[in-house]
Protein backbone atom coordinates (compact mmCIF):
# COMPACT_ATOMS: atom_id res chain seq x y z
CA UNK A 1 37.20 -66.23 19.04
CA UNK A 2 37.66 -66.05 22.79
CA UNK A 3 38.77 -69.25 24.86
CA UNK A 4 35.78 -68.87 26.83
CA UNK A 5 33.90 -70.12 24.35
CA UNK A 6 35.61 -72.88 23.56
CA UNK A 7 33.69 -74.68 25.76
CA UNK A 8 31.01 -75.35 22.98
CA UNK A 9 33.60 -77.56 20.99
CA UNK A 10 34.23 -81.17 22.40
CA UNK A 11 37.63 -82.22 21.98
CA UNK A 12 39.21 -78.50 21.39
CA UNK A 13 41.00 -76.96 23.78
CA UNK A 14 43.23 -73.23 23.91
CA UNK A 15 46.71 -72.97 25.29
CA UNK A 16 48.89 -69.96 25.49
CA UNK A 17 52.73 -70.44 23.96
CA UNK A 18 55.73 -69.04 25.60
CA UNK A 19 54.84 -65.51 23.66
CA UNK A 20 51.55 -65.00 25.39
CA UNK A 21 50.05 -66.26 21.85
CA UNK A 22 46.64 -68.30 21.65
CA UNK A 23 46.81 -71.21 19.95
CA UNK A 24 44.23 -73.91 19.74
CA UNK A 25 44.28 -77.75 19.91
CA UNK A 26 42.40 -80.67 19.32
CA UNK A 27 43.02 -82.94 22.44
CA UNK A 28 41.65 -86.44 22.66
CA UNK A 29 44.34 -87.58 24.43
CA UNK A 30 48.00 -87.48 23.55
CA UNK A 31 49.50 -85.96 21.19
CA UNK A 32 47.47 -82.86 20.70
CA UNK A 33 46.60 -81.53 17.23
CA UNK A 34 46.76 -78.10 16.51
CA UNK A 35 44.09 -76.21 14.82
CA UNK A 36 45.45 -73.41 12.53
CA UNK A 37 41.89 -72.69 11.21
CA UNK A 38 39.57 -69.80 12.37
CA UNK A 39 37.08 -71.34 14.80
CA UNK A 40 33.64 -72.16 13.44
CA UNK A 41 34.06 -72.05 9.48
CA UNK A 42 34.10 -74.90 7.21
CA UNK A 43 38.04 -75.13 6.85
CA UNK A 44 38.16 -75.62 10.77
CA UNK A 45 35.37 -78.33 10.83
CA UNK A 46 37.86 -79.65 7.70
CA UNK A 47 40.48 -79.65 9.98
CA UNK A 48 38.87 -81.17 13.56
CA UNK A 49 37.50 -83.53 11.72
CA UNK A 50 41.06 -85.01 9.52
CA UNK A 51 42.41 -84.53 13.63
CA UNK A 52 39.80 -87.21 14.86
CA UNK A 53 40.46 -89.27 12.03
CA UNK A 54 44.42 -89.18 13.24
CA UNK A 55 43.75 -89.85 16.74
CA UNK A 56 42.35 -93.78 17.08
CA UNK A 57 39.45 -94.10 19.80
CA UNK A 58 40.07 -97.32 19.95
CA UNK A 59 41.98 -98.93 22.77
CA UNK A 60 45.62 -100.09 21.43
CA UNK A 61 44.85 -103.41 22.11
CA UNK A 62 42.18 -103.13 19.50
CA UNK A 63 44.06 -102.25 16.32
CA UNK A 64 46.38 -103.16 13.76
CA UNK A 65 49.33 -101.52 16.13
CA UNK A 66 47.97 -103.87 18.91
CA UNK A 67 48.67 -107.16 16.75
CA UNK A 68 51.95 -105.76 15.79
CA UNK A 69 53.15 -105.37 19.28
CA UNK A 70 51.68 -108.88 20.09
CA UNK A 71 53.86 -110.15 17.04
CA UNK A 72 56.80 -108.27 18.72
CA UNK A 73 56.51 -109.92 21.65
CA UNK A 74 55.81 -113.03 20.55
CA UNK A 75 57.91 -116.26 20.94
CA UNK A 76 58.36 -116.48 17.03
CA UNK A 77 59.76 -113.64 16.84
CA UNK A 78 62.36 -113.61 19.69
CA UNK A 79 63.67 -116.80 18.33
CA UNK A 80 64.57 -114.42 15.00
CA UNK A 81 68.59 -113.25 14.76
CA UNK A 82 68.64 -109.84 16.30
CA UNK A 83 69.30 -108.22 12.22
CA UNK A 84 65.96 -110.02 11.09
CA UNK A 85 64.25 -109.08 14.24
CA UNK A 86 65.48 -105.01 13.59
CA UNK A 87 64.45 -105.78 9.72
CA UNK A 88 60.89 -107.21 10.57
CA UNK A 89 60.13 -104.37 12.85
CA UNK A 90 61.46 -101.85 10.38
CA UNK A 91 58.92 -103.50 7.59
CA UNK A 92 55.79 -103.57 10.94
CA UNK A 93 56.64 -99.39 11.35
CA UNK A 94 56.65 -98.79 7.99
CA UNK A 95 53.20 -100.43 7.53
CA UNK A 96 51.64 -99.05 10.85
CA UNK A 97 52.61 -95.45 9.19
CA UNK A 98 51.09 -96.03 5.53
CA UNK A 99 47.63 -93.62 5.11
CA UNK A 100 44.53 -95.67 4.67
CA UNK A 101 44.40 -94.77 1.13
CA UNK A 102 46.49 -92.00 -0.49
CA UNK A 103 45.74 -88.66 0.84
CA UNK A 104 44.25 -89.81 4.44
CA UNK A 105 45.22 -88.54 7.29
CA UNK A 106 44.28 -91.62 8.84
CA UNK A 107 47.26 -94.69 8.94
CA UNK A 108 47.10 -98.10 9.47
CA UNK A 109 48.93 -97.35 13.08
CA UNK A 110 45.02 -97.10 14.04
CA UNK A 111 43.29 -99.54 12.03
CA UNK A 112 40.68 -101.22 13.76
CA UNK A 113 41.90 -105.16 13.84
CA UNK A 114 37.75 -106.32 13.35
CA UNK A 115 37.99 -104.93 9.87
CA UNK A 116 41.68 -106.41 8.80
CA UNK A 117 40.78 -108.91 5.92
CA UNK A 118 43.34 -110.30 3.27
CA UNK A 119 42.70 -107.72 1.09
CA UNK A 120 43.84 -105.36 3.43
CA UNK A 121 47.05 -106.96 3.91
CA UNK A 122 47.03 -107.37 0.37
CA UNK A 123 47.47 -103.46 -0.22
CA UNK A 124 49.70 -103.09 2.75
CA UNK A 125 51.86 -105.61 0.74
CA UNK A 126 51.62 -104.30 -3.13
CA UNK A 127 51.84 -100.71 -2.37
CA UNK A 128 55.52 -100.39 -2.45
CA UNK A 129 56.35 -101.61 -5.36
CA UNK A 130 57.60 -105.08 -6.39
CA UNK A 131 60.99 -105.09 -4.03
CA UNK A 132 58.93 -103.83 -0.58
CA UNK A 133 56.48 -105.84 -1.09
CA UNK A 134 58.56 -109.31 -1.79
CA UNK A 135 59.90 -108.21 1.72
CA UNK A 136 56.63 -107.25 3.03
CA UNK A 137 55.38 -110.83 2.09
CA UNK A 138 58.27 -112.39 3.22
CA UNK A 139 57.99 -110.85 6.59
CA UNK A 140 54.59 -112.09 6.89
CA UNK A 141 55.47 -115.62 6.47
CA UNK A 142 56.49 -116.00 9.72
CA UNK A 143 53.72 -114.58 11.67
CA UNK A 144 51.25 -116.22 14.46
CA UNK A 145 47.99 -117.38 13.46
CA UNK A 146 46.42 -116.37 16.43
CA UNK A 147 47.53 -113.29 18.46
């Protein structure tokens, strides 16, 4: 397919690498996605769509990464030792990176904060395994109630 037409996609643009090769992108922002698929068949819609799953809409502010950095910043958590403070945020990047469910290209990282209920903490927790997620609910003791 020709970058000309391109046009007729939202979100998918064409760039040329440093071998004069075509290569196209998904581009909602940063980072940019590349598309490996041929342009217009069911694998590629397969493929633009997982690519707008990764890439949140939302502002940052708005999502589970948002309340994380809040947390971060927070007065609790400066008054931490500096080796719970690099544990804690350790624990916060590991959960901003777990998929949705297993198999989604879509993480908590971008999880809308409006639909964060105690049962979604409550999987973030138990997926690891009995040991993460003693540290996992540990971790969360400690948090603000309002952010």
């Amino acid at each position: 397919m020709s970058p000309l037409m391109l046009h007729r996609y939202k979100h998918l643009v064409a760039d040329r690498d440093r071998n004069g090769n075509v290569r196209i992108y998904f581009r909602r922002g940063r980072p940019k996605i590349r598309i490996r698929e041929e342009i217009g068949t069911p694998e590629e819609l397969c493929a633009t769509t997982s690519a707008k799953a990764a890439v949140s809409p939302l502002p940052r502010s708005e999502t589970f990464e948002g309340l994380c950095e809040a947390y971060r910043r927070s007065g609790a958590f400066a008054e931490l030792d500096a080796s719970t403070q690099r544990t804690r945020t350790n624990l916060i990047e590991g959960m901003l990176n777990e998929s949705i469910f297993p198999g989604a290209p879509e993480t908590f990282r971008y999880f809308p904060k409006t639909r964060i209920t105690l049962d979604t903490l409550e999987i973030l927790r138990d997926r690891k395994g009995p040991c993460a997620s003693r540290s996992r609910k540990r971790s969360g003791q400690g948090t603000p109630e309002t952010v």
